[in-house]
Protein backbone atom coordinates (compact mmCIF):
# COMPACT_ATOMS: atom_id res chain seq x y z
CA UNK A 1 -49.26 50.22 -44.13
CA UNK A 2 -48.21 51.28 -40.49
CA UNK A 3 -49.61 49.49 -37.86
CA UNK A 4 -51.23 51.85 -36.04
CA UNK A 5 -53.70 52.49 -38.67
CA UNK A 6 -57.17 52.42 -37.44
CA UNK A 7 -58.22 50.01 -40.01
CA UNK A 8 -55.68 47.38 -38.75
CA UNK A 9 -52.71 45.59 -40.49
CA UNK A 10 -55.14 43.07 -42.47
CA UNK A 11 -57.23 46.05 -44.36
CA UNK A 12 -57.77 45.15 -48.18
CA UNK A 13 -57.79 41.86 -47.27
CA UNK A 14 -60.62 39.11 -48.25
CA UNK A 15 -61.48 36.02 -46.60
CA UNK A 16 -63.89 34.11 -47.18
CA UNK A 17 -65.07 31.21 -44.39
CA UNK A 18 -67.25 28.46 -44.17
CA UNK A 19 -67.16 26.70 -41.08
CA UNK A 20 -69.38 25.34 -38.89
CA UNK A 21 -66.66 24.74 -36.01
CA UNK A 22 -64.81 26.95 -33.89
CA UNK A 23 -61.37 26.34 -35.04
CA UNK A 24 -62.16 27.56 -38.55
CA UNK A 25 -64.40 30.62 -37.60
CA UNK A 26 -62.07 31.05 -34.81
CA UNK A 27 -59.20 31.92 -37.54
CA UNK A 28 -61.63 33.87 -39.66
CA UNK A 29 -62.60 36.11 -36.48
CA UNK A 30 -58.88 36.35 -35.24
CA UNK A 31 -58.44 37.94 -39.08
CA UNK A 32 -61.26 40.30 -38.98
CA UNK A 33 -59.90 41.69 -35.79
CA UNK A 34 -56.76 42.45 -37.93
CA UNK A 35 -58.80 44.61 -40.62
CA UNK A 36 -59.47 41.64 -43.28
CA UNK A 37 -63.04 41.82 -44.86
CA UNK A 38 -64.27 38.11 -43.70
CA UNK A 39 -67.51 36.86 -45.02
CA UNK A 40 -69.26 33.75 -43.71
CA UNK A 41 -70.52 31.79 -46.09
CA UNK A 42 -73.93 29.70 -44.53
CA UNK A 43 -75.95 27.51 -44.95
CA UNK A 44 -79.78 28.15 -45.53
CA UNK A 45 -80.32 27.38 -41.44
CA UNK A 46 -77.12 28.72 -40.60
CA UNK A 47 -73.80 27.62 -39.30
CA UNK A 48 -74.57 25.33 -36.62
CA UNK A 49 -72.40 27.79 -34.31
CA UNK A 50 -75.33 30.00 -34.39
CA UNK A 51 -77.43 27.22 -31.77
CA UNK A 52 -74.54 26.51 -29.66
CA UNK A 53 -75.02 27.31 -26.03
CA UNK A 54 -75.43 28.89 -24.27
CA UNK A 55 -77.16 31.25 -25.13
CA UNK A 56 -77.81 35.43 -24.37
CA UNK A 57 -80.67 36.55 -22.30
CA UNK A 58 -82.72 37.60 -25.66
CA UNK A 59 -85.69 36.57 -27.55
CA UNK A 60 -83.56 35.41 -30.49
CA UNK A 61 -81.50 33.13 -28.63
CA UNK A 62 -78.40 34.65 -29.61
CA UNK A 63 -75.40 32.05 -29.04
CA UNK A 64 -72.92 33.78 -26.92
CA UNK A 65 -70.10 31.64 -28.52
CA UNK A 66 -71.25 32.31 -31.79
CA UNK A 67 -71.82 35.77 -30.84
CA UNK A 68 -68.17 36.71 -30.11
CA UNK A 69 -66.89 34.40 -32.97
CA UNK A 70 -68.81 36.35 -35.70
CA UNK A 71 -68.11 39.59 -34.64
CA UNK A 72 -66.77 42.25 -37.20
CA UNK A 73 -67.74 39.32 -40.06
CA UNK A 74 -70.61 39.49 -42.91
CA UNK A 75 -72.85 36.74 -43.54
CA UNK A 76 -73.81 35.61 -47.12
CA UNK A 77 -76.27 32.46 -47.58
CA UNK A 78 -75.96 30.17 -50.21
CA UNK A 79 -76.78 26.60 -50.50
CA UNK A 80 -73.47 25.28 -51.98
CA UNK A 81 -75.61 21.80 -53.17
CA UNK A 82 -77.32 24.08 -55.65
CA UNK A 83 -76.27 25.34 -58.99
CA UNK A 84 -77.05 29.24 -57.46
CA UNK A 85 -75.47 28.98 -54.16
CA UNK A 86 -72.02 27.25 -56.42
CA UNK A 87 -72.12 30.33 -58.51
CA UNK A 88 -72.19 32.58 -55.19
CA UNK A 89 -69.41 30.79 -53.48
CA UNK A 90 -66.91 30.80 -56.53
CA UNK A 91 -67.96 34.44 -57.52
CA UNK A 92 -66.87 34.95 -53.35
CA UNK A 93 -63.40 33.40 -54.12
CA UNK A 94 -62.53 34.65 -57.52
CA UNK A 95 -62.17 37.61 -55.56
CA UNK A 96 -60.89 36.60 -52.20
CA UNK A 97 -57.16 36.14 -50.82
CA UNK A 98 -58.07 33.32 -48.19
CA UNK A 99 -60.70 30.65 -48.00
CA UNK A 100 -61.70 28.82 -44.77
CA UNK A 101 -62.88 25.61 -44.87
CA UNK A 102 -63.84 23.08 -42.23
CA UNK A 103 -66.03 20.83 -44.30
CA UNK A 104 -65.52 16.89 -43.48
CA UNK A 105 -63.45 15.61 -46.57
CA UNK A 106 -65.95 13.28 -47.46
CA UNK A 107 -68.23 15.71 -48.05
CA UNK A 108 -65.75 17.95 -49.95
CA UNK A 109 -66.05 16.85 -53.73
CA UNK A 110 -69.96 16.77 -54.00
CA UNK A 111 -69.54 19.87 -52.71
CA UNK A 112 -66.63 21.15 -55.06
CA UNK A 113 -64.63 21.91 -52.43
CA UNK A 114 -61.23 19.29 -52.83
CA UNK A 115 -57.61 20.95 -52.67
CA UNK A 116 -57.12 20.35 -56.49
CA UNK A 117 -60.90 21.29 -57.58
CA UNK A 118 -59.93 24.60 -55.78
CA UNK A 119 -56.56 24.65 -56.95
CA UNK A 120 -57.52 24.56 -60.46
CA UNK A 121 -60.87 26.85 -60.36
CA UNK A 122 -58.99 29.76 -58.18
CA UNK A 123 -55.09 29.35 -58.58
CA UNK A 124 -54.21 32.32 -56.79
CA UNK A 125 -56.23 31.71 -53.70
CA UNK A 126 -54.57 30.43 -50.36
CA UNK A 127 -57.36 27.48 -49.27
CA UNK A 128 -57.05 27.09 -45.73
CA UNK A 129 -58.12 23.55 -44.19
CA UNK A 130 -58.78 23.53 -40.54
CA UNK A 131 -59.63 19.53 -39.30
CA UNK A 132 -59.93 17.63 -36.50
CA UNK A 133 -56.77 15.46 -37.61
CA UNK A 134 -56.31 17.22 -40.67
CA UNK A 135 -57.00 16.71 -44.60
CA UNK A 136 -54.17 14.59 -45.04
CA UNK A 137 -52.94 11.27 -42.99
CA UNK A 138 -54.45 8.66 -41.87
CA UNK A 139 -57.10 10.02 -39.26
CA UNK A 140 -57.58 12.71 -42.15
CA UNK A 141 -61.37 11.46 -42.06
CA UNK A 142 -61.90 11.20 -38.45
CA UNK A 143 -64.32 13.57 -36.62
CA UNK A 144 -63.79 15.22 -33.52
CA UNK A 145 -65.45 17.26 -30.68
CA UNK A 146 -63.54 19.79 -28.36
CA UNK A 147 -63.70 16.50 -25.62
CA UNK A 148 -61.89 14.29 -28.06
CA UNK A 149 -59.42 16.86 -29.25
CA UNK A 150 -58.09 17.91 -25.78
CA UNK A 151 -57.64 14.12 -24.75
CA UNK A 152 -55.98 13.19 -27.99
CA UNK A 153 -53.62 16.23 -28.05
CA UNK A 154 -52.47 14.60 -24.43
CA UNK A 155 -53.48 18.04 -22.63
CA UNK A 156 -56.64 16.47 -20.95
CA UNK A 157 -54.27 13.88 -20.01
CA UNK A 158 -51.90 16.58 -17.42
CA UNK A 159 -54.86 18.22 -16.15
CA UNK A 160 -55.54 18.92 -13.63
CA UNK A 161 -52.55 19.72 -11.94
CA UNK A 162 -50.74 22.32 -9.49
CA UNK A 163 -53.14 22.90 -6.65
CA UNK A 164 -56.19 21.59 -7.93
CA UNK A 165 -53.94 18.09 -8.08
CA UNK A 166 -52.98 18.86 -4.82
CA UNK A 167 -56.34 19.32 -3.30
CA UNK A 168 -58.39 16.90 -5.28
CA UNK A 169 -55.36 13.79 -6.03
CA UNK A 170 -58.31 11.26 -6.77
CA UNK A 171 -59.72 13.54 -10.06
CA UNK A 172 -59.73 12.22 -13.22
CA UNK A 173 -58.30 13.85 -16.16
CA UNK A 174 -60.19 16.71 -17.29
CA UNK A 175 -61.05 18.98 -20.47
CA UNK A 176 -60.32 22.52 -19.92
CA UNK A 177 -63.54 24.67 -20.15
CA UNK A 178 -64.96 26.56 -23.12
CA UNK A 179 -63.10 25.05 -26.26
CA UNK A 180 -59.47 25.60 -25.71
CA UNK A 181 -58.44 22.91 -28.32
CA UNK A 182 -60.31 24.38 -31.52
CA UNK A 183 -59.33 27.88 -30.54
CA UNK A 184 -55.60 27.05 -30.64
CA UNK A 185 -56.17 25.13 -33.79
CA UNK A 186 -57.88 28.38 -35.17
CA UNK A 187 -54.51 30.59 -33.61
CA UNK A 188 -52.32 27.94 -36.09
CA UNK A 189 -54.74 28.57 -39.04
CA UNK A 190 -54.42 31.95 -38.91
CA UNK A 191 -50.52 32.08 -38.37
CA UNK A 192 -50.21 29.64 -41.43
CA UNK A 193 -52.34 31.91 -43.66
CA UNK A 194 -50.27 34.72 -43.02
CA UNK A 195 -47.06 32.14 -43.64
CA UNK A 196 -48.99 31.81 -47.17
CA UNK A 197 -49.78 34.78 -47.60
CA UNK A 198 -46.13 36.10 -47.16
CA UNK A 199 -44.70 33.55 -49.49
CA UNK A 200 -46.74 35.01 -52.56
CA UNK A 201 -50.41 33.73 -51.90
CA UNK A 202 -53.81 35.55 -52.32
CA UNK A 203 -55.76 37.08 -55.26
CA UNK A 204 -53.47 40.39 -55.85
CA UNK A 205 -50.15 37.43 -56.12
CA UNK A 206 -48.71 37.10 -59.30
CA UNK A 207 -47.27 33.68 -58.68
CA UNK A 208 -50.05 30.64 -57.20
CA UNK A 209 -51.66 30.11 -54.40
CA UNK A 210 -51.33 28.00 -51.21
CA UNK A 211 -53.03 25.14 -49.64
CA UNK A 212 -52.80 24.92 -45.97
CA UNK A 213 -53.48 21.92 -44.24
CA UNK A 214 -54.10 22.79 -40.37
CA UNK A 215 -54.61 20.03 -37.67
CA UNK A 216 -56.35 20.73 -34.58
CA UNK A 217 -54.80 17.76 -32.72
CA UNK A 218 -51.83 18.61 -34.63
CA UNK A 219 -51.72 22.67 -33.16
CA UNK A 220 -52.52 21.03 -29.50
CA UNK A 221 -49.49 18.86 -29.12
CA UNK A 222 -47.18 21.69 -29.59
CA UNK A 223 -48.79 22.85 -26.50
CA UNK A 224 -47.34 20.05 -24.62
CA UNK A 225 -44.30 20.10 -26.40
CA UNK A 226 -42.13 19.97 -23.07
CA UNK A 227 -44.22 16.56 -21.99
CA UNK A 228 -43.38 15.38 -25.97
CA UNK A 229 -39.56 16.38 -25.26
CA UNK A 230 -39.46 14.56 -21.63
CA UNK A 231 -40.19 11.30 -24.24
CA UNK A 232 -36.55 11.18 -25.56
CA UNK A 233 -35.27 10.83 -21.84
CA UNK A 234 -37.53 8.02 -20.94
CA UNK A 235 -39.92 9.69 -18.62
CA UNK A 236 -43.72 10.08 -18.96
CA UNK A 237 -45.06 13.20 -17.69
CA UNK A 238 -48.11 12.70 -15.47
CA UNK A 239 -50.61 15.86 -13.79
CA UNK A 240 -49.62 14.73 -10.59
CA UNK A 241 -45.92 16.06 -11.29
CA UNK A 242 -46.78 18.60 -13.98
CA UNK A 243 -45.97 21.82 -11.82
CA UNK A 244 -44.13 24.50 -10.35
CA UNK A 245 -41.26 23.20 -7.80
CA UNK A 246 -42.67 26.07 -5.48
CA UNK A 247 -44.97 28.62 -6.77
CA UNK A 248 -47.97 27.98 -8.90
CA UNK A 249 -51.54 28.58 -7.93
CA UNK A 250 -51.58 30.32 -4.27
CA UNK A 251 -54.67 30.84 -2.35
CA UNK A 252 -55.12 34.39 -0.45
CA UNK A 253 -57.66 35.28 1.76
CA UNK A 254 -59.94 36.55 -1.14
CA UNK A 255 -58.79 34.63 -4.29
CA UNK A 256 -56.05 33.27 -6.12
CA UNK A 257 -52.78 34.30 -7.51
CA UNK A 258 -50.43 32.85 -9.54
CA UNK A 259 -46.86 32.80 -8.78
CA UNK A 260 -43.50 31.82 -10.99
CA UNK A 261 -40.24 32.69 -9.79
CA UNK A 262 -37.36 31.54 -12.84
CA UNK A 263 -34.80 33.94 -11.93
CA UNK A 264 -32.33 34.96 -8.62
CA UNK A 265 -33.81 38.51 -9.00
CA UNK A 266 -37.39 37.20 -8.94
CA UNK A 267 -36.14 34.94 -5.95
CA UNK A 268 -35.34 37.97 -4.23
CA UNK A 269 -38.72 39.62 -4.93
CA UNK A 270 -40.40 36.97 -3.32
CA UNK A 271 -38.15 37.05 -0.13
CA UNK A 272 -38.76 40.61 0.17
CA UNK A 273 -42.45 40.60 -0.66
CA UNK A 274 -42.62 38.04 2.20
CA UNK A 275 -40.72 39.95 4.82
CA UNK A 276 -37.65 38.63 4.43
CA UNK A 277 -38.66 35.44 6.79
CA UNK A 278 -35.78 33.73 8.66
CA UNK A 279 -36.34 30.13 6.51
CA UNK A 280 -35.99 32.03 3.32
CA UNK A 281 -32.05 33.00 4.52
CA UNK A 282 -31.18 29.48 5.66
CA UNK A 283 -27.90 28.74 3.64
CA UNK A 284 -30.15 25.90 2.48
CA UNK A 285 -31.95 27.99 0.42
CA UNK A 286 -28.88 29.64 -1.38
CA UNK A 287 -28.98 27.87 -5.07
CA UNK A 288 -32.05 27.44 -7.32
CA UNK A 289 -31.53 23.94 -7.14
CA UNK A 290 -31.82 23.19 -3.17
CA UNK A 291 -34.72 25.62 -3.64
CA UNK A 292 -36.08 23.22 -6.08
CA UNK A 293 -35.61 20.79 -4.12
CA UNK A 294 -37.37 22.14 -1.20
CA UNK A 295 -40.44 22.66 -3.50
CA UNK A 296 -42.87 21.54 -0.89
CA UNK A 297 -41.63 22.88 1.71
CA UNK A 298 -41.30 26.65 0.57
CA UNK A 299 -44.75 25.75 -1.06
CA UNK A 300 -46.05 25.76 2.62
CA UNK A 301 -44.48 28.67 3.68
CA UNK A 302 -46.05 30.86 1.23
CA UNK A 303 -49.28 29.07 1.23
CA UNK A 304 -49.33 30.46 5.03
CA UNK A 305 -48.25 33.85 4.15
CA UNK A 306 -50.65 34.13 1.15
CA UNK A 307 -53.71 33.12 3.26
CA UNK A 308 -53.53 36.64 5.31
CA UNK A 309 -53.32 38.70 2.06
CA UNK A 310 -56.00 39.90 -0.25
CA UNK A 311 -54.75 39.21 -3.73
CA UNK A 312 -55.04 42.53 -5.11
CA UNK A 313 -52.81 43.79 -2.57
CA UNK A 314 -50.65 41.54 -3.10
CA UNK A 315 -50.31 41.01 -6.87
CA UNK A 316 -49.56 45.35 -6.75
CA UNK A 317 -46.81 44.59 -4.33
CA UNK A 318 -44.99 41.83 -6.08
CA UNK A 319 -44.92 43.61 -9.50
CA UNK A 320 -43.63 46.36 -8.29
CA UNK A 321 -40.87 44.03 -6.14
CA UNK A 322 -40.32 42.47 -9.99
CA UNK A 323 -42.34 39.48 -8.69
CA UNK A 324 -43.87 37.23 -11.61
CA UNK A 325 -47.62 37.29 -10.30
CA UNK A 326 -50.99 37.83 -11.42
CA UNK A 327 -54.41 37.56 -10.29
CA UNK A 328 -56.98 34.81 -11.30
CA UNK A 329 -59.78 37.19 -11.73
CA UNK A 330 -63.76 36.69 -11.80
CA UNK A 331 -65.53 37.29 -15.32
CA UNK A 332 -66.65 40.04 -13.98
CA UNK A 333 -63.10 41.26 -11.99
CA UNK A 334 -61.57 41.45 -15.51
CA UNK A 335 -63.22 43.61 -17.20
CA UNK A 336 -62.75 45.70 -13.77
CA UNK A 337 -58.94 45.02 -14.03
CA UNK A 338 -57.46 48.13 -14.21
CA UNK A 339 -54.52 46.71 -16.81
CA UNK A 340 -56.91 45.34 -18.62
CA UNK A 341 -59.52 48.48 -19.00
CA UNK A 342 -55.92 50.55 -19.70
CA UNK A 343 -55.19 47.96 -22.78
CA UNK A 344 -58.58 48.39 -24.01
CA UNK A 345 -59.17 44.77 -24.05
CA UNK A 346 -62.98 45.07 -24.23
CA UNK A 347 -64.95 47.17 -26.05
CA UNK A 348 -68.87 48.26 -26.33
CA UNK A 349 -70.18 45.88 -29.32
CA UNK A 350 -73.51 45.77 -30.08
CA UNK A 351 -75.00 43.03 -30.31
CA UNK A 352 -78.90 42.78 -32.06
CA UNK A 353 -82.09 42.18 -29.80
CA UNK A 354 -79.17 42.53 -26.54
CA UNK A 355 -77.27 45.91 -26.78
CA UNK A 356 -73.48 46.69 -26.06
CA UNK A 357 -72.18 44.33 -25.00
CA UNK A 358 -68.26 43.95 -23.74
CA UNK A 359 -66.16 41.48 -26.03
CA UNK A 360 -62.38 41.10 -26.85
CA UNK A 361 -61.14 43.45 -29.70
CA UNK A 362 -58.67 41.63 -30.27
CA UNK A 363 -56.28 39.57 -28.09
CA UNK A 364 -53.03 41.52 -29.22
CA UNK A 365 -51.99 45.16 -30.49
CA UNK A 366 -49.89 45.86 -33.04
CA UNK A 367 -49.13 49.62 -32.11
CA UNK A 368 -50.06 51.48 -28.85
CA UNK A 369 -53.21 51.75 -29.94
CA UNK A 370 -55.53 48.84 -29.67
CA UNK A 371 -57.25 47.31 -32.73
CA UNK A 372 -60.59 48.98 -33.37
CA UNK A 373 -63.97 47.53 -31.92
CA UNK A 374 -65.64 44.95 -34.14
CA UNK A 375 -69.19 45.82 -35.43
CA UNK A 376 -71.60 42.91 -34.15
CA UNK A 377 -72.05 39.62 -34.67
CA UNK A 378 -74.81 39.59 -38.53
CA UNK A 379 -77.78 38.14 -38.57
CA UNK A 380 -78.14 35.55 -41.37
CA UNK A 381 -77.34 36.45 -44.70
CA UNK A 382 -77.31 40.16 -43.89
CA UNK A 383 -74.99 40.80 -46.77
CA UNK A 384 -76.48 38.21 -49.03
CA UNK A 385 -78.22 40.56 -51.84
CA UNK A 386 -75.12 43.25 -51.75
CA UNK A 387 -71.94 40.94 -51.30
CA UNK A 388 -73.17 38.14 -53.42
CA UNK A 389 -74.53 40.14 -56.27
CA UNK A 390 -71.86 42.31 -56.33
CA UNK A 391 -69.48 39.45 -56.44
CA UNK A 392 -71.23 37.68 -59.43
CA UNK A 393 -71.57 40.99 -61.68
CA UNK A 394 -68.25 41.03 -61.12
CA UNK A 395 -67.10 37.87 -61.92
CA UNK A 396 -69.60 38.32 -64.94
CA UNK A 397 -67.44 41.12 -66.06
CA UNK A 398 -64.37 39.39 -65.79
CA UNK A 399 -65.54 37.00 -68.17
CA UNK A 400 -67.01 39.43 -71.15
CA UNK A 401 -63.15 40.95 -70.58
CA UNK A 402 -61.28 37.85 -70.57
């Protein structure tokens, strides 16, 4: 299919999820933005995602994380302890390409829900594993919360750094807010399902499946994979030297920017968005590395100019001077971005008991369209009497055929 097809690149495609973390319903959501028909598969209370906070400003006490994480997904309950809510679930795979699964692996063969069980039961289904430390190895068992994942991924450990090390030296390392470790863990689910999926996986395949073993820890180092690579010469990267020679986050008189120059053009920019200054044409400055070198001090120089200028201004000027710099907006200044309302970023989702609300499409395009709006986050088991029945009378079929 072409990719600017309304229904998005994913459309025919089944997933099936059942998580009750964000990596895993992170992936799931990530596919459902890409046109894949993703149904959560809950408990009788729920995923626990449901209660996370915090919360919208609605009777229900919709979760706002959960909100955004379900969107454009079903919801089908079953109870997968009983003989009923078994039947559901494998009635939900025999036809699916793709199951998500976060469930701790001791609780996975009471539950029917082991690599080879699977294997064997659904051979041409890709079952995706999205752990902590993963399914395999020996923290394969271990549990862990966003806290423990950015620490032992040795992110927490650099952060923070740049200005706020600057400013505040004495901080301790910190977790970045919201959960920035599951969600990359859920990015590497999803790009090793489609990694399956291209090698010959999923229900339409004619060879087997695929099990995919995804570790959140595991997805986090690669982040830091320049700190890994400073290893092999000896050195042990610390926040305190984790940043830009010059550059980096720049206060202006209204906000902050962010500024990277990596290239002699982008050098340039700078000078000229500055006013060509007499410092910046000291022969001292001529080569990239005296300029690196001189970190702190050109620091200070545009830490002085920046203070004057109000960062919209000044973020239009340096683009158009070629300038790598961008605005650290506000919740509320990005959805007023004017890039970002010409991407179509956000769009109008309703949401039950709360209304439209804005929420990401999709974080990426695939044409120069965008991907279309998600319908809203379910409520539970919404699409329990026609998905699930549907999928068993099927199955049932299958079997007076076979």
């Amino acid at each position: 299919m072409t990719t600017d097809d309304t229904n998005g690149p994913l459309h025919g495609l089944k997933v099936v999820e059942h998580a009750r973390g964000v990596a895993a319903a992170y992936a799931g959501r990530l596919l459902a933005a890409m046109g894949a028909e993703v149904v959560m598969v809950e408990p009788p209370e729920g995923t626990p995602l449901r209660r996370e906070p915090p919360f919208l400003d609605t009777e229900e006490e919709w979760s706002a994380l959960f909100t955004y994480l379900a969107a454009g997904k079903d919801s089908v309950v079953a109870d997968l302890a009983s003989a009923s809510g078994h039947a559901t679930l494998t009635a939900l795979l025999d036809a699916a390409d793709i199951f998500i699964d976060d469930t701790p692996l001791a609780e996975r063969d009471a539950l029917r829900l082991g690599a080879a069980t699977l294997a064997a039961a659904h051979p041409r289904l890709i079952h995706t594993s999205v752990l902590p430390f993963g399914a395999t190895g020996p923290k394969a068992g271990w549990a862990g919360e966003e806290i423990n994942l950015i620490h032992a991924s040795g992110e927490g450990y650099l952060l923070p750094n740049g200005l706020t090390a600057d400013l505040f030296p004495d901080r301790p390392p910190l977790k970045i807010a919201g959960h920035f470790a599951e969600m990359q863990g859920g990015v590497t689910a999803v790009f090793a399902v489609l990694s399956a999926l291209w090698a010959g996986g999923g229900a339409g395949a004619t060879g087997g499946g695929r099990t995919v073993d995804v570790s959140v820890q595991d997805a986090n180092v690669a982040i830091g994979a320049f700190a890994v690579q400073r290893y092999g010469d000896g050195s042990i990267e610390h926040r305190h030297e984790r940043k830009f020679r010059y550059g980096g986050v720049i206060e202006c008189a209204d906000g902050y920017v962010e500024l990277l120059t990596l290239e002699e053009r982008q050098w340039d920019g700078l000078v000229e968005l500055m006013g060509r200054p007499a410092w910046a044409s000291d022969p001292a400055m001529a080569s990239a590395a005296a300029r690196s070198a001189a970190g702190e001090t050109i620091n200070a120089h545009i830490r002085a100019f920046a203070a004057g200028e109000r960062a919209a201004d000044l973020v239009a000027r340096a683009q158009r001077l070629g300038v790598p710099m961008a605005p650290y907006n506000t919740p509320d200044g990005v959805l007023a971005d004017p890039h970002v309302a010409a991407r179509g970023l956000f769009a109008p989702v309703d949401v039950p008991g709360v209304g439209a609300l804005p929420i990401q499409a999709a974080p990426f395009r695939f044409g120069p369209a965008p991907l279309a709006a998600p319908h809203g986050p379910p409520e539970l088991g919404a699409a329990t009497s026609r998905l699930a029945a549907t999928a068993i009378a099927a199955a049932d079929a299958r079997k007076v055929t076979a």
